[in-house]
PDB file of N, CA and C in Angstrom:
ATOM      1  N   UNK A   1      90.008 114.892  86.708  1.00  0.00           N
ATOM      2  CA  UNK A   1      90.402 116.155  87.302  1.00  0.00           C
ATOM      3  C   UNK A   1      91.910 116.179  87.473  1.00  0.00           C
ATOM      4  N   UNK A   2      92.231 117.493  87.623  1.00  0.00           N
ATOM      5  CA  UNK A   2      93.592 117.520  87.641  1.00  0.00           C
ATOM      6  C   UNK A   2      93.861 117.920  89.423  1.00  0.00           C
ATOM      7  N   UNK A   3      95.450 117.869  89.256  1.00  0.00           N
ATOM      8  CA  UNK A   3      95.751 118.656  90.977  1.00  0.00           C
ATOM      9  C   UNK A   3      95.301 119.578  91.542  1.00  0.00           C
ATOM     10  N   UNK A   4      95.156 120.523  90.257  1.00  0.00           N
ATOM     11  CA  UNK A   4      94.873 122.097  91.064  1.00  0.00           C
ATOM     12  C   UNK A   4      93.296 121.968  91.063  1.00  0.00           C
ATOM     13  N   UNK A   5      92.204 121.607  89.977  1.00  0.00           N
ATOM     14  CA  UNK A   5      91.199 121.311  90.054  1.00  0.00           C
ATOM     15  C   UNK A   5      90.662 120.705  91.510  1.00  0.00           C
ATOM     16  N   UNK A   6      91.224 119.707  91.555  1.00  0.00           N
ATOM     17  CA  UNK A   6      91.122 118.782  93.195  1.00  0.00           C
ATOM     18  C   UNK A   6      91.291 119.705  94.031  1.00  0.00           C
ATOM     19  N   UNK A   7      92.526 120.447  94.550  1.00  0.00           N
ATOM     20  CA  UNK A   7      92.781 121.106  95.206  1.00  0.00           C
ATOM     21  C   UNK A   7      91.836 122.316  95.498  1.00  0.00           C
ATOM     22  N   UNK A   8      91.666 122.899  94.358  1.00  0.00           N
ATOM     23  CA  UNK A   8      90.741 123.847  94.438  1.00  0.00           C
ATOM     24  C   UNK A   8      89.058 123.692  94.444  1.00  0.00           C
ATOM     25  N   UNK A   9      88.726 122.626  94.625  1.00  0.00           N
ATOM     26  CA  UNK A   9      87.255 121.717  94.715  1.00  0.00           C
ATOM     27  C   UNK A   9      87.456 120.918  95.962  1.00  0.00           C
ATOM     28  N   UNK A  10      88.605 121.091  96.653  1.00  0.00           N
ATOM     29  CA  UNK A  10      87.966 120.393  98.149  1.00  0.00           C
ATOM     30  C   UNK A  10      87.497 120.394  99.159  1.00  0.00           C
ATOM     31  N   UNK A  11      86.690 121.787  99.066  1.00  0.00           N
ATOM     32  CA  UNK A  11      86.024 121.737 100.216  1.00  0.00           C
ATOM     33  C   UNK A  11      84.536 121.308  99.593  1.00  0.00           C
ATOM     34  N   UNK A  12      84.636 121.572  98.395  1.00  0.00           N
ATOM     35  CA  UNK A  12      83.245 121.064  97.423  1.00  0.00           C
ATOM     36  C   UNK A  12      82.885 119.418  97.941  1.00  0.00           C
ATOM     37  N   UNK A  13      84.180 118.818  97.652  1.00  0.00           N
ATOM     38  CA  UNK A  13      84.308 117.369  97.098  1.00  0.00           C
ATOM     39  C   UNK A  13      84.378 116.549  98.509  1.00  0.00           C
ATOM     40  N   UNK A  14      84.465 117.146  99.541  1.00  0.00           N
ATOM     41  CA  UNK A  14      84.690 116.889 101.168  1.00  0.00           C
ATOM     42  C   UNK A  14      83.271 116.020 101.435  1.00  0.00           C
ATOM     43  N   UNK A  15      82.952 114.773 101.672  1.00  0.00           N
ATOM     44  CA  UNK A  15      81.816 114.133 101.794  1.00  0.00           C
ATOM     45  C   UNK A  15      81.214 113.827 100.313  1.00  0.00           C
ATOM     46  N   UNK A  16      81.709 113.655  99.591  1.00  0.00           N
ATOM     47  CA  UNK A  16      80.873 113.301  98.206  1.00  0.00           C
ATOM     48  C   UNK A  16      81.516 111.889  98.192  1.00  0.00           C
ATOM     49  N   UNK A  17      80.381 111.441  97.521  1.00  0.00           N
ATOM     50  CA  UNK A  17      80.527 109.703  97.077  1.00  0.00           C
ATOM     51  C   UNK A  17      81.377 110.014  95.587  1.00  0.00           C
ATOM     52  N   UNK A  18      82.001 108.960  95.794  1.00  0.00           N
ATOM     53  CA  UNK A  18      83.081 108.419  94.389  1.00  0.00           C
ATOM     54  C   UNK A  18      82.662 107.142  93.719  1.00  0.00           C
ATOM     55  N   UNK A  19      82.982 107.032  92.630  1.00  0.00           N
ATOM     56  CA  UNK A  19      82.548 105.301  92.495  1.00  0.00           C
ATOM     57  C   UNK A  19      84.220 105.318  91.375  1.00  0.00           C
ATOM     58  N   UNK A  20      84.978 104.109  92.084  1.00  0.00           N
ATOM     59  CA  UNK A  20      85.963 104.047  90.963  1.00  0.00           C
ATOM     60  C   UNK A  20      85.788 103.010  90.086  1.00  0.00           C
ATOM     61  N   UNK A  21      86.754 103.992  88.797  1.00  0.00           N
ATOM     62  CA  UNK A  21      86.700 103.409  87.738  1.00  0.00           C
ATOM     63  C   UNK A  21      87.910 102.485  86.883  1.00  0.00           C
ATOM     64  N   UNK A  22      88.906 103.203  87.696  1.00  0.00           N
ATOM     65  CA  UNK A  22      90.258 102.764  87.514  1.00  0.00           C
ATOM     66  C   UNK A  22      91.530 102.687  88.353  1.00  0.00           C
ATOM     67  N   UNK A  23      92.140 101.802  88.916  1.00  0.00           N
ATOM     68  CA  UNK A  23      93.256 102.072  89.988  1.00  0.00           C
ATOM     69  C   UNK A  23      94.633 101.194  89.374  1.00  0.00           C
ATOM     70  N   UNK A  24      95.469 101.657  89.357  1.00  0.00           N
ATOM     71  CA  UNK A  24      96.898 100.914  89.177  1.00  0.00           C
ATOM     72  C   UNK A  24      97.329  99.906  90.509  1.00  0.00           C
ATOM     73  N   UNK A  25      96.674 100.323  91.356  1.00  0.00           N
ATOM     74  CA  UNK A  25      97.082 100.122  92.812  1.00  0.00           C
ATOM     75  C   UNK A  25      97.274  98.123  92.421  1.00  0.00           C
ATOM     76  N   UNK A  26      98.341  97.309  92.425  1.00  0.00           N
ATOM     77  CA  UNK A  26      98.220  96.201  92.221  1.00  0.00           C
ATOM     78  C   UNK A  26      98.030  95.343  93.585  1.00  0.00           C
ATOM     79  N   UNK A  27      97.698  96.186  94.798  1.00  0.00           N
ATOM     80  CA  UNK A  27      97.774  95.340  96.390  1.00  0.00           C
ATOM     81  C   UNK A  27      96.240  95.238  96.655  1.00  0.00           C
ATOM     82  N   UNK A  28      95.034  96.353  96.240  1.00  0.00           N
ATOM     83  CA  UNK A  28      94.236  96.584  96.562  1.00  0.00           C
ATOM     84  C   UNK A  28      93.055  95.657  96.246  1.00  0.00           C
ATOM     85  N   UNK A  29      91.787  95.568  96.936  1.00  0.00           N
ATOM     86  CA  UNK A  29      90.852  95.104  96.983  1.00  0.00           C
ATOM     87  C   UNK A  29      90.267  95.969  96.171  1.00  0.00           C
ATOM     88  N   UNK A  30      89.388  96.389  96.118  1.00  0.00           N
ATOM     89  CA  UNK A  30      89.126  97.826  95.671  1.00  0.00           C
ATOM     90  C   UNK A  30      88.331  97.032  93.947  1.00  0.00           C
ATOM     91  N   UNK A  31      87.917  97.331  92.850  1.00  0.00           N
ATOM     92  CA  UNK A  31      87.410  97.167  91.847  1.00  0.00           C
ATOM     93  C   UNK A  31      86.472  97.939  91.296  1.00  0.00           C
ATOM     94  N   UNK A  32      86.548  98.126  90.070  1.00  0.00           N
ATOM     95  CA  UNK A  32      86.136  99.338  89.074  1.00  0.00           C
ATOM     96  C   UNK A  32      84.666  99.160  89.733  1.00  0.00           C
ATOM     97  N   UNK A  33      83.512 100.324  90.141  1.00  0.00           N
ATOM     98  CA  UNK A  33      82.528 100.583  89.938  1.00  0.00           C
ATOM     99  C   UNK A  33      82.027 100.263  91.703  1.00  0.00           C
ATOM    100  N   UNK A  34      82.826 100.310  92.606  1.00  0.00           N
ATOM    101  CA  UNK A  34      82.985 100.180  93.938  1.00  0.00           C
ATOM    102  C   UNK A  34      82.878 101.614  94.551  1.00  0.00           C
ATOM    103  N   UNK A  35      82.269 102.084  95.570  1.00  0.00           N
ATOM    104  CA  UNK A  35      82.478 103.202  95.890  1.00  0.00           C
ATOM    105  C   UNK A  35      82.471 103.909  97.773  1.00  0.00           C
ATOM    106  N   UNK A  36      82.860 104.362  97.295  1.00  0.00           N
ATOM    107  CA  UNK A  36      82.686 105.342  98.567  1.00  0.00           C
ATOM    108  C   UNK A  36      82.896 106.703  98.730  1.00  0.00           C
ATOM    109  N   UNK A  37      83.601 107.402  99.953  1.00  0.00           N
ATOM    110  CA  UNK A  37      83.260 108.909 100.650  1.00  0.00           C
ATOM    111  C   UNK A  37      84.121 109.479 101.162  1.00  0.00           C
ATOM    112  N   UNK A  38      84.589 110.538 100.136  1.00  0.00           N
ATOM    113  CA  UNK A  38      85.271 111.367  99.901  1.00  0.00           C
ATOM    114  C   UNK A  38      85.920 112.417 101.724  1.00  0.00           C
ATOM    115  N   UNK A  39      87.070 111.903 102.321  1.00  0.00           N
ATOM    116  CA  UNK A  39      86.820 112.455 103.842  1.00  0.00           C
ATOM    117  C   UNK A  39      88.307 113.253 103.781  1.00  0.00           C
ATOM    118  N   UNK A  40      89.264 113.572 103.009  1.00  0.00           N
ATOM    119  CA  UNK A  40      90.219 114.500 103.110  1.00  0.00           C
ATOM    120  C   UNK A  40      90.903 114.330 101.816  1.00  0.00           C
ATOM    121  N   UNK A  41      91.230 115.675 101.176  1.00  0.00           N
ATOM    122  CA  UNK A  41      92.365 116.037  99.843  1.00  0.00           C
ATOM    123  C   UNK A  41      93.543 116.406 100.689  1.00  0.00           C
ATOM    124  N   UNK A  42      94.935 116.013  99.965  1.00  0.00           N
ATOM    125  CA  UNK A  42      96.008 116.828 100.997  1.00  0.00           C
ATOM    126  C   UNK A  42      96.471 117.488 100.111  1.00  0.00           C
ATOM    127  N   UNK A  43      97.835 118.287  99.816  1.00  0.00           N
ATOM    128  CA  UNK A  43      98.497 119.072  99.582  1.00  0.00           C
ATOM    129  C   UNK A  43      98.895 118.910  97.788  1.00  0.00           C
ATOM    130  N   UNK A  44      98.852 117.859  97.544  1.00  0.00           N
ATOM    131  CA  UNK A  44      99.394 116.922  96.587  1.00  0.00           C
ATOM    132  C   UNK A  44      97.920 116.587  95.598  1.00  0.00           C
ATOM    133  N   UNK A  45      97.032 116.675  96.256  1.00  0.00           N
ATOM    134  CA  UNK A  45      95.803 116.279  95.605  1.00  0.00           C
ATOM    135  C   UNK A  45      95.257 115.254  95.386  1.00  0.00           C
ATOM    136  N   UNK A  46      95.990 114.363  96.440  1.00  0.00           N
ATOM    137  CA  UNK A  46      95.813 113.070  96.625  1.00  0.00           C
ATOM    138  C   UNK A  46      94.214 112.734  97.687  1.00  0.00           C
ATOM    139  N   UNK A  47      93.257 112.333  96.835  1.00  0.00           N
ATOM    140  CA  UNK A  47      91.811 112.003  97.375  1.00  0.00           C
ATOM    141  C   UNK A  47      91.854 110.989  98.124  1.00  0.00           C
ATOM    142  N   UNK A  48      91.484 111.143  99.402  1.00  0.00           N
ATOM    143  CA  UNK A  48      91.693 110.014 100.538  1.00  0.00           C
ATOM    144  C   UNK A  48      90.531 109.180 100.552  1.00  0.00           C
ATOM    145  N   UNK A  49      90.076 108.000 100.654  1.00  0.00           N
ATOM    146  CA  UNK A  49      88.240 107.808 100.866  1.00  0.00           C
ATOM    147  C   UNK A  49      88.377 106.452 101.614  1.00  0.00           C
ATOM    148  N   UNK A  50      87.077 106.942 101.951  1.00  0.00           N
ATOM    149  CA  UNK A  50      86.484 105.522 102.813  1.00  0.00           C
ATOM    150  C   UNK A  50      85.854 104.911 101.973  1.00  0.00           C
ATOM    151  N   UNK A  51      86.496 103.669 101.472  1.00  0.00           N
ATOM    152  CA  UNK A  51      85.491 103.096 100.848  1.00  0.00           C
ATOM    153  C   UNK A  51      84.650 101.990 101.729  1.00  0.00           C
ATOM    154  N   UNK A  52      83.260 101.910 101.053  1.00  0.00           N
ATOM    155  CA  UNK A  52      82.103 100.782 101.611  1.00  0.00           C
ATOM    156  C   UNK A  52      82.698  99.763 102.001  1.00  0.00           C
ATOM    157  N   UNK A  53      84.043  99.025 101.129  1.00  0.00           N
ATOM    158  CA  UNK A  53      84.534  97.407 102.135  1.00  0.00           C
ATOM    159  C   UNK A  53      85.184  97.717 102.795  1.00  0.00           C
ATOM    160  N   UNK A  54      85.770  99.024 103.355  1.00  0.00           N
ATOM    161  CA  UNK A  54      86.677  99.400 104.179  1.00  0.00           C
ATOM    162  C   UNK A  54      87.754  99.808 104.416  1.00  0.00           C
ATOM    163  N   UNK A  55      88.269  99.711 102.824  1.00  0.00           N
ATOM    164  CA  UNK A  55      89.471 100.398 102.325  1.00  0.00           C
ATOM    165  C   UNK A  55      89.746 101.795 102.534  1.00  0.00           C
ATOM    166  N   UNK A  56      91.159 102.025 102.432  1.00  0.00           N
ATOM    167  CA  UNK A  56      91.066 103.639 102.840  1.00  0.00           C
ATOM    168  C   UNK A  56      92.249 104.060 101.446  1.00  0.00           C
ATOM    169  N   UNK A  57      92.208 103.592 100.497  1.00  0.00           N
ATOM    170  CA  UNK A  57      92.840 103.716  99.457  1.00  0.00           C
ATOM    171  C   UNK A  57      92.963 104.992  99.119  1.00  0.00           C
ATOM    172  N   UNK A  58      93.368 106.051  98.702  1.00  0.00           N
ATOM    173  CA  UNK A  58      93.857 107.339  97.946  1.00  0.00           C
ATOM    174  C   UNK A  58      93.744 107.400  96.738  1.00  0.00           C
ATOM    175  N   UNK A  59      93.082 107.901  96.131  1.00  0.00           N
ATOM    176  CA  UNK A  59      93.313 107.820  94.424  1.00  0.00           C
ATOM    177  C   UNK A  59      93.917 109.388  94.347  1.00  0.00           C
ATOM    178  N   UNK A  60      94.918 108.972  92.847  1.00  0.00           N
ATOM    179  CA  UNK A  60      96.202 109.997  92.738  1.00  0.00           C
ATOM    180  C   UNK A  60      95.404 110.586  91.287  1.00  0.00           C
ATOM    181  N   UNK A  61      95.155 111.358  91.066  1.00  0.00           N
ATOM    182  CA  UNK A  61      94.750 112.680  89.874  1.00  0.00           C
ATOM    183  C   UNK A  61      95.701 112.388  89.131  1.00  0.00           C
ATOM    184  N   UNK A  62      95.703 112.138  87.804  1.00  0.00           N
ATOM    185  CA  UNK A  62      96.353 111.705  86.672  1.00  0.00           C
ATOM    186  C   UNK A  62      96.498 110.039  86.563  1.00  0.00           C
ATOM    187  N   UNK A  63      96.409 109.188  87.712  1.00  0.00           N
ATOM    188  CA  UNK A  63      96.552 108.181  87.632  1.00  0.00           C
ATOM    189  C   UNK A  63      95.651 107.308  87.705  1.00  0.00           C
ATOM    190  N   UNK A  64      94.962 107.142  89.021  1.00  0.00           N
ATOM    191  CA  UNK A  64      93.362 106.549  89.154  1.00  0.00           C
ATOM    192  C   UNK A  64      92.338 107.309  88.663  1.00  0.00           C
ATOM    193  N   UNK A  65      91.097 106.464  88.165  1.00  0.00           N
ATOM    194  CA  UNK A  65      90.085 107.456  87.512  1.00  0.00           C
ATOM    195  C   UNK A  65      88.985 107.280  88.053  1.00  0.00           C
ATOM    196  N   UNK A  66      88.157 108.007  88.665  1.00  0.00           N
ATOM    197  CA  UNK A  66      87.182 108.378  89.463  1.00  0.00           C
ATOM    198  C   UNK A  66      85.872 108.856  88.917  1.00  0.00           C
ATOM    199  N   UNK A  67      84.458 109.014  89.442  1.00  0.00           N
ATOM    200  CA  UNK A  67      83.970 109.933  89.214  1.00  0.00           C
ATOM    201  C   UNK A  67      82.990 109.948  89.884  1.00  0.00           C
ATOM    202  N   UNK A  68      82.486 110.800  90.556  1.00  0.00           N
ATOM    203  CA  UNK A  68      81.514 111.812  91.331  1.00  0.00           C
ATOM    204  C   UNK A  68      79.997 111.051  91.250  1.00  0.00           C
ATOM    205  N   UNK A  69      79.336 110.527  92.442  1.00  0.00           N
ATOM    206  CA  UNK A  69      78.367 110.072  91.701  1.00  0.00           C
ATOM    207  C   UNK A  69      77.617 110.994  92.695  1.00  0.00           C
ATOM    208  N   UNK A  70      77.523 111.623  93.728  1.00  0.00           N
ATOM    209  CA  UNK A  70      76.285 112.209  94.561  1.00  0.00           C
ATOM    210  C   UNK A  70      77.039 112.871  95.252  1.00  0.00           C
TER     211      UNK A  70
END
């Protein structure tokens, strides 16, 4: 998805599970096929989530790759 896509799907995408697939993030715990729940988009289109180990990582639209599982 793109910014405006995100942006314009967040009140859709507000509580939906994610499972990621891809992160640049080189600090993070986090690993492809890990997931969690979708709890605020901001301005930027930056997807905030709770993930299951507890992370609160952001995935950035164009950069991390995501996708929608429920």
């Amino acid at each position: 998805m793109n910014t405006s896509e995100i942006i314009k799907e967040s009140f859709y995408l507000l509580g939906k599970r994610v499972q990621l697939i891809y992160t640049n993030d080189e600090y993070t715990n986090l690993r492809s096929g890990d997931l969690g729940t979708i709890n605020f988009i901001d301005d930027s289109g930056t997807v905030f989530v709770n993930w299951d180990n507890g992370s609160k990582l952001g995935l950035i639209p164009g950069i991390d790759k995501w996708k929608i599982v429920y």
